[in-house]
Protein backbone atom coordinates (compact mmCIF):
# COMPACT_ATOMS: atom_id res chain seq x y z
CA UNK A 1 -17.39 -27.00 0.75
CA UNK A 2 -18.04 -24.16 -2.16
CA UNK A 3 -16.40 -21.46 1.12
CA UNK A 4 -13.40 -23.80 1.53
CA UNK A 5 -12.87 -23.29 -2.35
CA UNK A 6 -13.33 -19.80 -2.05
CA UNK A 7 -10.62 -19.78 1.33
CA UNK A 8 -8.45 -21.55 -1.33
CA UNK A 9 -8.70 -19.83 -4.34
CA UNK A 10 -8.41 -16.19 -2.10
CA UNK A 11 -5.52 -17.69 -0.79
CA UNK A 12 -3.84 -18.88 -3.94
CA UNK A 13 -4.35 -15.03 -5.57
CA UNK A 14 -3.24 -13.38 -2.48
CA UNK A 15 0.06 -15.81 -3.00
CA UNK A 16 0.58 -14.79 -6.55
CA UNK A 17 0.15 -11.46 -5.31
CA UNK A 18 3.06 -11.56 -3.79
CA UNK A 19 5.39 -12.15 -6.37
CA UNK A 20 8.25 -9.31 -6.42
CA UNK A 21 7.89 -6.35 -9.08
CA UNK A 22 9.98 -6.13 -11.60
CA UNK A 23 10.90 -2.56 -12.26
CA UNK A 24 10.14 -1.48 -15.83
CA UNK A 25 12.24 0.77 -18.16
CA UNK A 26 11.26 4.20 -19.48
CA UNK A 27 9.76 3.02 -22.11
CA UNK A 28 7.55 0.15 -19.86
CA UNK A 29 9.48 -2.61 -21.16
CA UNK A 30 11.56 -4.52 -18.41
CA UNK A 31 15.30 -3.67 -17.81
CA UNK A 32 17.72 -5.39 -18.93
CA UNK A 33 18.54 -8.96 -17.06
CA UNK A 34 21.02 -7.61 -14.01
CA UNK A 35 19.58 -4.44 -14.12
CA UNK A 36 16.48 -5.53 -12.73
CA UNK A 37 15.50 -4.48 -9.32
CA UNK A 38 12.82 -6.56 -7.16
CA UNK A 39 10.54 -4.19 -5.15
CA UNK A 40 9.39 -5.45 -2.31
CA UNK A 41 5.66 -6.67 -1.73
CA UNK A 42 3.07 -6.33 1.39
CA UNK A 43 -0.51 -7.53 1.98
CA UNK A 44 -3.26 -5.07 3.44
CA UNK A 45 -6.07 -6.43 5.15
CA UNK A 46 -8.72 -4.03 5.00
CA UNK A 47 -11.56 -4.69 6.85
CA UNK A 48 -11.37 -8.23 6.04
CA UNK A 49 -10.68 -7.53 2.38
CA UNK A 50 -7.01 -8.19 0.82
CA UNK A 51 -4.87 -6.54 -1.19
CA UNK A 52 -1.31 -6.50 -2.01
CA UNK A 53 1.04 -3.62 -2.46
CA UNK A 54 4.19 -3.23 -3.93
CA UNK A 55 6.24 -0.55 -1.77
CA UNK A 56 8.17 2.31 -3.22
CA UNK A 57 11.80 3.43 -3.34
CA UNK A 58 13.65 5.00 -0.64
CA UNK A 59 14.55 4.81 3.23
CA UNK A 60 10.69 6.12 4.40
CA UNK A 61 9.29 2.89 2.50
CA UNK A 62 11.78 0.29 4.02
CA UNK A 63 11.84 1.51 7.94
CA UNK A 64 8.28 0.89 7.36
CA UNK A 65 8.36 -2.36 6.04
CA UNK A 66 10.74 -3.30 9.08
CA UNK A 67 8.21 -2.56 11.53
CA UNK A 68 5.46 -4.81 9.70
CA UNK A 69 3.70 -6.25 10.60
CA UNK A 70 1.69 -3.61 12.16
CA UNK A 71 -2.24 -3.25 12.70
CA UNK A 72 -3.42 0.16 12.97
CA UNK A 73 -7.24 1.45 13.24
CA UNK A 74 -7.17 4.17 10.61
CA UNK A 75 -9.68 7.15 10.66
CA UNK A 76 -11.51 8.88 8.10
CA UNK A 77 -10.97 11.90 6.74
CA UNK A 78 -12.20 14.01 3.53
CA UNK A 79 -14.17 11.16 1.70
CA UNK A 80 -11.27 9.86 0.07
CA UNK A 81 -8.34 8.76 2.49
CA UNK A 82 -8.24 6.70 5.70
CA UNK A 83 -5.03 7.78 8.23
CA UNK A 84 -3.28 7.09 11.34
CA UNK A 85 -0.90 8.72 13.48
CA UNK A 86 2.49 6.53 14.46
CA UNK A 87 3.98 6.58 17.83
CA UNK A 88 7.35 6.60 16.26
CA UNK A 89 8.49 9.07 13.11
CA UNK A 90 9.75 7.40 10.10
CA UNK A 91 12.51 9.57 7.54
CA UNK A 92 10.26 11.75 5.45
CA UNK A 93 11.43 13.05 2.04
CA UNK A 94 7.70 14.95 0.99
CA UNK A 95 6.95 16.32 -2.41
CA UNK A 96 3.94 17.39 -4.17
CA UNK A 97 2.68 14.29 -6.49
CA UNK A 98 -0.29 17.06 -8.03
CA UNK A 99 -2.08 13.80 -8.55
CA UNK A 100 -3.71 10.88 -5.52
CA UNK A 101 -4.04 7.95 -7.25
CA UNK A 102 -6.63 5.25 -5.46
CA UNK A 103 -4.43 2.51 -3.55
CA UNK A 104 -2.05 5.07 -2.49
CA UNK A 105 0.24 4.62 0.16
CA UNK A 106 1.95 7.73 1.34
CA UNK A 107 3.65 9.43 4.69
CA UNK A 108 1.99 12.62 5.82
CA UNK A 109 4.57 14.45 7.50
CA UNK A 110 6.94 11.99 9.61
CA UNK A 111 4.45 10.07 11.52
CA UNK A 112 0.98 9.83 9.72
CA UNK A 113 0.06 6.80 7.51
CA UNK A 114 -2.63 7.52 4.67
CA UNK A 115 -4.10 4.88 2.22
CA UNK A 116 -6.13 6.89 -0.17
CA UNK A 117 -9.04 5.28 -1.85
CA UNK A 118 -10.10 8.17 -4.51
CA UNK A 119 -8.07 9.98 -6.58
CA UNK A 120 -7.84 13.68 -6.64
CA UNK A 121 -5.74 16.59 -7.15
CA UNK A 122 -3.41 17.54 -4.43
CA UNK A 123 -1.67 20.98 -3.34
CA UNK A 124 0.10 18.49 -0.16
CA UNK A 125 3.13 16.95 0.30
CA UNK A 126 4.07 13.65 0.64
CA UNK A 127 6.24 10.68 0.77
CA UNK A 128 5.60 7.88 -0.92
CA UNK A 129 5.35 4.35 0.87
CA UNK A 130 4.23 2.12 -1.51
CA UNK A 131 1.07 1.50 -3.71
CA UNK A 132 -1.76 -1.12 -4.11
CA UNK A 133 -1.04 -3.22 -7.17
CA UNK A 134 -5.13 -3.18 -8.01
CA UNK A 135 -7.20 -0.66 -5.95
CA UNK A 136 -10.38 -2.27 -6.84
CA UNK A 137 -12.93 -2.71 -4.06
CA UNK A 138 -10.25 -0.63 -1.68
CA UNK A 139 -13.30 1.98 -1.38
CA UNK A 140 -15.58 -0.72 -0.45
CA UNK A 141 -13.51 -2.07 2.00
CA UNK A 142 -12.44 1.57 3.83
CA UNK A 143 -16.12 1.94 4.08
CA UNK A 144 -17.25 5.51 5.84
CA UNK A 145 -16.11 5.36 8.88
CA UNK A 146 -12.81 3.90 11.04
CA UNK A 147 -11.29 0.57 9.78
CA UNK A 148 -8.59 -1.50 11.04
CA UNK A 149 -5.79 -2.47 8.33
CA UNK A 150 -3.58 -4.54 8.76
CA UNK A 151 -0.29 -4.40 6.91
CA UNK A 152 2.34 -7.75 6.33
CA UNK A 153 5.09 -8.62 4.80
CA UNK A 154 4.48 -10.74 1.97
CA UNK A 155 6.21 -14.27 2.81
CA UNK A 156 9.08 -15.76 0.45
């Protein structure tokens, strides 16, 4: 019974989760009503642990999300980032961020997916895909080794 509440109550945060992003002014306050743009959500499943993501700007981010969902068994590399190679390229537009944040989502060149679970300082390029709303327990999950994630749309 007290795991079925657990199932629940998972379920119920993973739900609210989901809710779209509002996109916040310059100055962190919301937008203006009708300049408000949603951003669109995804779940990760990481190694059995979830987490939800809210994707980034720009045509790398949404051929992505049109190809979810997708299960890939990401390797380790470096102590701080798990990646994976794509069979198919997605439209790369890399910069420099200087800065990894944890929960990370980014496109190494065209074709390789990395979810970063340390931050660091960076000399690489990248394109942004998207970013975990609350990294906590993402280094946990990604463990030392290979993991599978598995990445969804969020539903509604």
């Amino acid at each position: 019974m007290r795991r079925a509440a657990g199932a629940v109550l998972a379920l119920i945060l993973l739900i609210a989760g989901c809710a779209p992003a509002q996109e916040a002014g310059q100055s962190g306050q919301s937008a203006p009503q009708g300049e408000q743009e949603a951003q669109m959500k995804i779940t990760l499943d990481v190694g059995g642990a979830m987490f939800t993501a809210t994707l980034a700007a720009g045509e790398a981010a949404d051929v992505f999300a049109a190809r979810l969902p997708m299960t890939l068994e990401m390797r380790e590399l470096n102590g701080n980032e798990k990646y994976c190679y794509l069979d198919d390229a997605l439209p790369a537009d890399a910069s420099c961020p200087n800065t990894i944040a944890a929960g990370d989502l980014m496109l190494f060149g065209s074709s390789c997916v990395v979810l970063f679970y340390e931050s660091f300082s960076t000399s690489y390029s990248y394109t942004p895909l998207g970013r975990l709303d609350d990294a906590s327990g993402l280094a946990a999950a990604a463990g030392d080794g290979p993991v599978t994630v598995t990445f969804a749309l969020c539903e509604g």
